[in-house]
C-alpha atoms as a PDB file:
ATOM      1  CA  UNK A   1      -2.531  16.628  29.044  1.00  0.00           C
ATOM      2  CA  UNK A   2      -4.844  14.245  28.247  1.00  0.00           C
ATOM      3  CA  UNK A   3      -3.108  11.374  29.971  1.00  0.00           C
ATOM      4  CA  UNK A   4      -2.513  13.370  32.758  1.00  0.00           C
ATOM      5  CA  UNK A   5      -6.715  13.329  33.161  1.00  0.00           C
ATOM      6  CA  UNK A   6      -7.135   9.682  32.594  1.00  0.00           C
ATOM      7  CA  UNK A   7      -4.049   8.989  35.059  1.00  0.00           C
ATOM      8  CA  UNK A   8      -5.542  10.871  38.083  1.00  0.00           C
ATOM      9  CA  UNK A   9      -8.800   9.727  37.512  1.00  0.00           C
ATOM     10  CA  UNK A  10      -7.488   6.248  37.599  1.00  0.00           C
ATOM     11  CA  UNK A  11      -5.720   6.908  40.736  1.00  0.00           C
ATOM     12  CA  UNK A  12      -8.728   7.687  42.496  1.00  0.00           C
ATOM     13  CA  UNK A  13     -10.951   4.593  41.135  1.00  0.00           C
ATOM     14  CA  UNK A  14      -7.974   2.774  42.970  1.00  0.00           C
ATOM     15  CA  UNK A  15      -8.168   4.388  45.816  1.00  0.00           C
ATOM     16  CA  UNK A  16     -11.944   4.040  46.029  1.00  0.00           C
ATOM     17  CA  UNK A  17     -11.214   0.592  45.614  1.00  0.00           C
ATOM     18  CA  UNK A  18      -8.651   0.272  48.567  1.00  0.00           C
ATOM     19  CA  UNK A  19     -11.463   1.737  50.696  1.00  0.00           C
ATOM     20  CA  UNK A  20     -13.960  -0.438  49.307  1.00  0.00           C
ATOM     21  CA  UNK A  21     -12.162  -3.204  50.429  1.00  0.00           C
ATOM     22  CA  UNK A  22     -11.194  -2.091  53.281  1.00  0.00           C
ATOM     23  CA  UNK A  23     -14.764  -1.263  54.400  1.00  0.00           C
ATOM     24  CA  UNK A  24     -15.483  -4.535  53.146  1.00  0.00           C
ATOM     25  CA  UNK A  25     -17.470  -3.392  50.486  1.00  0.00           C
ATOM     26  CA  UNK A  26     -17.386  -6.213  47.930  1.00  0.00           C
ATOM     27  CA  UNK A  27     -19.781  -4.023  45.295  1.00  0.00           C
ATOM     28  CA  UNK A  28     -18.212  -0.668  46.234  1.00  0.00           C
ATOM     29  CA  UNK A  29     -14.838  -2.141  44.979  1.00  0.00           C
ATOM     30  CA  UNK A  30     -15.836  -3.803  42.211  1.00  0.00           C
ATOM     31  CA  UNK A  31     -17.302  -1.541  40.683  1.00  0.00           C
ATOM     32  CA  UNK A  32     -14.352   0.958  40.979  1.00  0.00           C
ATOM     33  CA  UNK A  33     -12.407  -2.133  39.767  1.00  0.00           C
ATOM     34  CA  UNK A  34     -14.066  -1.807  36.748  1.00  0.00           C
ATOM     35  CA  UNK A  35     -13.791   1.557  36.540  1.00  0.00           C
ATOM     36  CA  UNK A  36      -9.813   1.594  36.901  1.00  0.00           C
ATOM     37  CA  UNK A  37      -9.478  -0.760  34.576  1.00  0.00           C
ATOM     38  CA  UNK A  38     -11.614   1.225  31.811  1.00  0.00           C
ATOM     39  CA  UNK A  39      -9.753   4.253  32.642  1.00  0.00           C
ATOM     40  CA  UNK A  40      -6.249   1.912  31.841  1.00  0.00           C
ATOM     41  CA  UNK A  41      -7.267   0.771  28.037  1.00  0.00           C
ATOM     42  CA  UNK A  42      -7.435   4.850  28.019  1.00  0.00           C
ATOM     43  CA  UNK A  43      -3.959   5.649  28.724  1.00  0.00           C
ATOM     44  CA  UNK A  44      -1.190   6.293  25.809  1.00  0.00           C
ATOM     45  CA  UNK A  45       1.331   3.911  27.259  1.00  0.00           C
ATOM     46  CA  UNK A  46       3.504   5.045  24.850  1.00  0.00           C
ATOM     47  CA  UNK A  47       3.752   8.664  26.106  1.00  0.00           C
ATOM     48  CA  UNK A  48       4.760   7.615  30.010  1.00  0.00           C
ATOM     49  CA  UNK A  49       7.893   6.845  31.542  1.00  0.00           C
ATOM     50  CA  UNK A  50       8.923   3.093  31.844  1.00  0.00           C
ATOM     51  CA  UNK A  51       8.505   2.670  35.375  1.00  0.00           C
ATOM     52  CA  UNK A  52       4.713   3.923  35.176  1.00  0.00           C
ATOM     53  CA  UNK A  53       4.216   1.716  31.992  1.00  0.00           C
ATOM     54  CA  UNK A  54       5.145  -1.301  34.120  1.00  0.00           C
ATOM     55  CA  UNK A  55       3.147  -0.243  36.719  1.00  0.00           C
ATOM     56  CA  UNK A  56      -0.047  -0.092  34.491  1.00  0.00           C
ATOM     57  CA  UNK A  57       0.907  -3.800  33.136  1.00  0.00           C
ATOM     58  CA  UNK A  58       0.851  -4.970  37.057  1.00  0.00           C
ATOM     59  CA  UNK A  59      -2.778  -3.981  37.219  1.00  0.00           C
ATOM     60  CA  UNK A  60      -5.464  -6.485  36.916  1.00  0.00           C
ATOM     61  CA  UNK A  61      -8.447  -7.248  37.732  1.00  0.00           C
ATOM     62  CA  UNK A  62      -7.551  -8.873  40.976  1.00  0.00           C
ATOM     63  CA  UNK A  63      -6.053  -6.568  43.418  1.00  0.00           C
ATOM     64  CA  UNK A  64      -5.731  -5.918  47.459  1.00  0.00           C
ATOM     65  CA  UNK A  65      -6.604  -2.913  49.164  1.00  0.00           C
ATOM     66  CA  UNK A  66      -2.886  -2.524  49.916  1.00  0.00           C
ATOM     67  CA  UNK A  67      -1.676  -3.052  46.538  1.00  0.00           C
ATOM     68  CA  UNK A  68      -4.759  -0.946  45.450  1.00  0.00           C
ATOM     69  CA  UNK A  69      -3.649   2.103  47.510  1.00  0.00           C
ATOM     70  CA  UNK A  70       0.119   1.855  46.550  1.00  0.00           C
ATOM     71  CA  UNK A  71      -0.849   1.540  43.009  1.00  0.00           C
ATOM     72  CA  UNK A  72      -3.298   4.897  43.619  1.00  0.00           C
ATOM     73  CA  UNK A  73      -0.397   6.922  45.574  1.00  0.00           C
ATOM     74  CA  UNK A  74       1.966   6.363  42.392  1.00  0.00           C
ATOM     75  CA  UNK A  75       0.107   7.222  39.810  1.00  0.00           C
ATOM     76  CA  UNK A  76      -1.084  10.441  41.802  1.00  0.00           C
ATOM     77  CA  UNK A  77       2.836  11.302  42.605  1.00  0.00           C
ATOM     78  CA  UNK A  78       3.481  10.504  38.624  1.00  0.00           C
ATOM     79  CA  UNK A  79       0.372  13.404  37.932  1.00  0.00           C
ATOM     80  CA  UNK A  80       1.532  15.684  40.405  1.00  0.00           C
ATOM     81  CA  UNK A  81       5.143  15.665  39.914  1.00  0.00           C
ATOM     82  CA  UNK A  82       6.644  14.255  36.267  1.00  0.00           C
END
C-alpha cells in the first residue's frame, strides 16, 4: 500500500514536470524534478514488477517533457491497474 502512495505521487511530480517544460517553466520543472526523484529513493524496488523496476532505473535527473509524461502515464497505469 505504501508503494502504491509513493508511486502515484511520483507520477504526478512527472507530470507536473512535463507541463513545466512544456510551459517553459525552467523552475516549475525543476523543482518537480526534484521532487520525483525524492519520491524514487522512497520506493521498495524490491516489491514491483520488473518492468516498473526498470522503468524507475531510466529516471534521472535529466528528462524531456515527452519522456516525462510517458514515464508519469506508466507509473499511474501500474497504480491503477497491477
Amino acid at each position: 500500500m505504501e508503494n502504491k502512495i509513493v508511486l502515484a505521487s511520483l507520477a504526478m511530480d512527472l507530470k507536473r514536470v512535463a507541463l513545466g517544460l512544456h510551459r517553459k517553466s525552467n523552475s516549475m520543472a525543476d523543482r518537480f524534478l526534484h521532487e520525483a526523484m525524492k519520491r524514487k529513493e522512497e520506493v521498495n524496488i524490491k516489491k514491483l514488477f520488473p518492468y516498473m523496476q526498470h522503468i524507475l532505473m531510466k529516471l534521472n535527473g535529466h528528462i524531456d517533457a515527452e519522456d516525462a509524461l510517458m514515464y508519469s502515464t506508466r507509473i499511474q497505469n501500474y497504480v491503477l491497474y497491477k
